[in-house]
Protein backbone atom coordinates (compact mmCIF):
# COMPACT_ATOMS: atom_id res chain seq x y z
CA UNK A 1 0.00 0.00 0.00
CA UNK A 2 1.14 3.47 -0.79
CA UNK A 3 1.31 5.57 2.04
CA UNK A 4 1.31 9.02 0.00
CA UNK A 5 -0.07 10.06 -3.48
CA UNK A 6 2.55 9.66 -5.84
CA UNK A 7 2.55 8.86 -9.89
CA UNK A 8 3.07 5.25 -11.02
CA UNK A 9 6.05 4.31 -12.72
CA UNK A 10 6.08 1.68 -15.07
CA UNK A 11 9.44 -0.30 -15.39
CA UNK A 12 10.77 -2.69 -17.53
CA UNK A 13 8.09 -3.99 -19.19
CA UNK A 14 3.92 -3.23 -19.12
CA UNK A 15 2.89 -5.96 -16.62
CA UNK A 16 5.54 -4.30 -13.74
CA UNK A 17 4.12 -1.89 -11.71
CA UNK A 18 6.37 0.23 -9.40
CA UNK A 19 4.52 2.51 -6.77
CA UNK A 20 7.77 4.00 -4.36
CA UNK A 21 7.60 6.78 -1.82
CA UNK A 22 11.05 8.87 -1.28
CA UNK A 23 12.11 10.80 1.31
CA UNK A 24 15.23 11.35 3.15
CA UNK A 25 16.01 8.73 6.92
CA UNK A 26 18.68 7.55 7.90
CA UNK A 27 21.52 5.66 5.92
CA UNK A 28 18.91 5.74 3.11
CA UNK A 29 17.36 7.94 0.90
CA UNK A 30 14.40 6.34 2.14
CA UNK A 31 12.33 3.99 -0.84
CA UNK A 32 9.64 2.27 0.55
CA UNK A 33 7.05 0.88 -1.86
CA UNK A 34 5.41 -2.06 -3.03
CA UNK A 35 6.25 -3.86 -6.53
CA UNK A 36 4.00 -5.68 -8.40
CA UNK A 37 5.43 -8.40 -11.06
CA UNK A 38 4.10 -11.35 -13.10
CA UNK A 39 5.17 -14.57 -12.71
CA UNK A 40 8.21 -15.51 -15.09
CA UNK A 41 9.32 -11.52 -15.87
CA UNK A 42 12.43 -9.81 -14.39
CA UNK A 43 12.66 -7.00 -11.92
CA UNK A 44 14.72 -4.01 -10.92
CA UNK A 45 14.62 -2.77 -7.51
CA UNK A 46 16.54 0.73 -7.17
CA UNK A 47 17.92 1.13 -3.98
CA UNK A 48 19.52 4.83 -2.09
CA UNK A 49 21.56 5.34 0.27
CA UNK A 50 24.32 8.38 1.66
CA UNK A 51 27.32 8.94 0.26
CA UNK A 52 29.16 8.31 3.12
CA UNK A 53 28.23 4.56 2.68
CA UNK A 54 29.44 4.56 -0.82
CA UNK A 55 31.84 1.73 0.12
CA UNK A 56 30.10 -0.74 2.11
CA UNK A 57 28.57 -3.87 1.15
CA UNK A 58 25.47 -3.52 0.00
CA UNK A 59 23.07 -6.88 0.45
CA UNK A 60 18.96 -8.25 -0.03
CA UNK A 61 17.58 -9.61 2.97
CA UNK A 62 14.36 -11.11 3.08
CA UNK A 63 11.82 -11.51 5.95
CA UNK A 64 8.60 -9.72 7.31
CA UNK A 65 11.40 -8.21 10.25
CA UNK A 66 14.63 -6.53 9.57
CA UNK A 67 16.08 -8.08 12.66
CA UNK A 68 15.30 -11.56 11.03
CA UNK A 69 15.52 -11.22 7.89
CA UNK A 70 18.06 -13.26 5.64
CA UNK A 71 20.22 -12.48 3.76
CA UNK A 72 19.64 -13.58 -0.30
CA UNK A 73 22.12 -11.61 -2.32
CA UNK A 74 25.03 -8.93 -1.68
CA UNK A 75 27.60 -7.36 -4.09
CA UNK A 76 30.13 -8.66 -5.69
CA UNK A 77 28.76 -11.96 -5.37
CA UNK A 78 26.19 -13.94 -7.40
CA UNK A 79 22.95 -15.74 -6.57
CA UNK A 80 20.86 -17.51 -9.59
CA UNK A 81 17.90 -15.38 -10.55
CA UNK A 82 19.19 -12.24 -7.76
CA UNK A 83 22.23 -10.41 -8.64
CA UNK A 84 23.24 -7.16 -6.57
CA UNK A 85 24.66 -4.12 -8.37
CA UNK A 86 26.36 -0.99 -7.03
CA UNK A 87 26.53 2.48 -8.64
CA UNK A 88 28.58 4.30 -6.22
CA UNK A 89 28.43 7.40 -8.26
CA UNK A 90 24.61 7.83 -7.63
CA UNK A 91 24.85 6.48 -4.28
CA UNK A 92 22.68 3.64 -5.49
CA UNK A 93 22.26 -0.41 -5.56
CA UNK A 94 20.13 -2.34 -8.05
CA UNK A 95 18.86 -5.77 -6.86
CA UNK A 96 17.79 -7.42 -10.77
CA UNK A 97 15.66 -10.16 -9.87
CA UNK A 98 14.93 -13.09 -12.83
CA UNK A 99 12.02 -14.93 -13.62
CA UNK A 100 9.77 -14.19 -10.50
CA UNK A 101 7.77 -16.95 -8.89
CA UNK A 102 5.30 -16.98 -6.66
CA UNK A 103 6.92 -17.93 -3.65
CA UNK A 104 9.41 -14.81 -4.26
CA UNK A 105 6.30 -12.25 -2.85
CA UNK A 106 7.24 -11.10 0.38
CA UNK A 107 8.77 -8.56 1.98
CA UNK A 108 12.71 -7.79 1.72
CA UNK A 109 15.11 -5.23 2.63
CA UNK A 110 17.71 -2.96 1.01
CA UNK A 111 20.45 -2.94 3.46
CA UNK A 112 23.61 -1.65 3.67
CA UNK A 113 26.79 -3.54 5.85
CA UNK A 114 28.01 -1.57 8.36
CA UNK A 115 31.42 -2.44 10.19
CA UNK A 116 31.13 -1.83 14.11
CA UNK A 117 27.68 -1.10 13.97
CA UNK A 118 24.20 -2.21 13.34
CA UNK A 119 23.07 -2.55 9.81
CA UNK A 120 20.33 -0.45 8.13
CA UNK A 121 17.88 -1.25 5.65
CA UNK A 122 14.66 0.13 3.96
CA UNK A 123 11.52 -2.07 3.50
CA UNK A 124 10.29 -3.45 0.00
CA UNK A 125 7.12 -5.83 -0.66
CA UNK A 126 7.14 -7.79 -3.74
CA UNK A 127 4.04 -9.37 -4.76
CA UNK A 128 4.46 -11.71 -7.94
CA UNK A 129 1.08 -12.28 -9.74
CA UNK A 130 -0.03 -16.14 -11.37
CA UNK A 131 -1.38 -13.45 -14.24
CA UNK A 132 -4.33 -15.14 -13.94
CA UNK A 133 -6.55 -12.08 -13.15
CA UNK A 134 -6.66 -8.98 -15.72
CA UNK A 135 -6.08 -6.10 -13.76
CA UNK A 136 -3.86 -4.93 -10.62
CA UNK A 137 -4.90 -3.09 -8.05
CA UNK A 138 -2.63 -0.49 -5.96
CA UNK A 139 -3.90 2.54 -3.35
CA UNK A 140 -7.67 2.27 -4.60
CA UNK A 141 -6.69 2.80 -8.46
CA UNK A 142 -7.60 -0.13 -10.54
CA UNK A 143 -4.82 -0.68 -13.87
CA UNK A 144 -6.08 -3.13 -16.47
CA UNK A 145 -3.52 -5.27 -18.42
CA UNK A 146 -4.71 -5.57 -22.13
C-alpha cells in the first residue's frame, strides 16, 4: 500500500508496476514501496543510500522483520535469478531479480553492511502475480492489463 499520493512508474516492461515513496532517513534515501510483477518476468529494484556509505557492502535480505531477515544476495557476489549491483556514483544499488515466482512475494530489505555497527535497511514488498486475473490493483486505483 502506498502511504502518500505519488505517480506510477512503469518499469521494464507493461505488466511491472512500481509505486515508491522517497524521502530522506537515515543511511537511506528512504524507498519504501510495493512492486508488483508477473510470474516468469524480471525486476529491478533501485535502492539509495548516503554517500558516506558509498563503500560498504550492499546486500537483499528477506523476511517480514529486519532483525530476522536473511540475507539472499550482496555485491560482488552472485545468486541464480538475484544479482546485486552498485553504482557508487549515484549512491545507489540495483537488486535485478529473474524470472519471479510466486513464492518470491514477500517482503525484503535494502540494506547496507556496516562495520562496528548495526546494519540499516529500507523495506520493500514484492508481490508476484499467477497473471491469472486482468487487472492490478494499488492505493484504490484499478490498472487493467490488455
Amino acid at each position: 500500500m502506498c502511504y502518500l499520493s505519488v505517480p506510477f512508474i512503469f518499469l521494464s516492461s507493461v505488466f511491472t508496476l512500481m509505486c515508491v515513496v522517497v524521502w530522506k532517513l537515515g543511511v537511506f534515501r528512504h524507498i519504501s514501496g510495493m512492486f508488483l510483477s508477473w510470474q516468469g518476468e524480471s525486476l529491478t529494484v533501485p535502492c539509495l543510500y548516503e554517500e558516506k556509505y558509498k563503500s560498504h557492502r550492499k546486500y537483499w535480505c528477506k523476511g517480514e522483520h529486519w532483525i530476522s531477515c536473511t540475507k539472499v544476495a550482496k555485491t560482488n557476489t552472485s545468486n541464480t535469478g538475484i544479482s546485486v549491483t552498485d553504482y557508487p556514483s549515484q549512491n545507489m544499488f540495483t537488486v535485478d531479480l529473474k524470472n519471479l515466482q510466486d513464492s518470491d512475494s514477500g517482503w525484503y530489505w535494502c540494506a547496507v553492511d556496516i562495520d562496528g555497527a548495526a546494519d540499516d535497511g529500507d523495506s520493500v514488498q514484492l508481490t508476484v502475480s499467477s497473471g491469472e486475473s486482468e487487472s492490478l490493483c494499488v492505493n484504490q486505483n484499478i490498472f487493467t492489463v490488455v
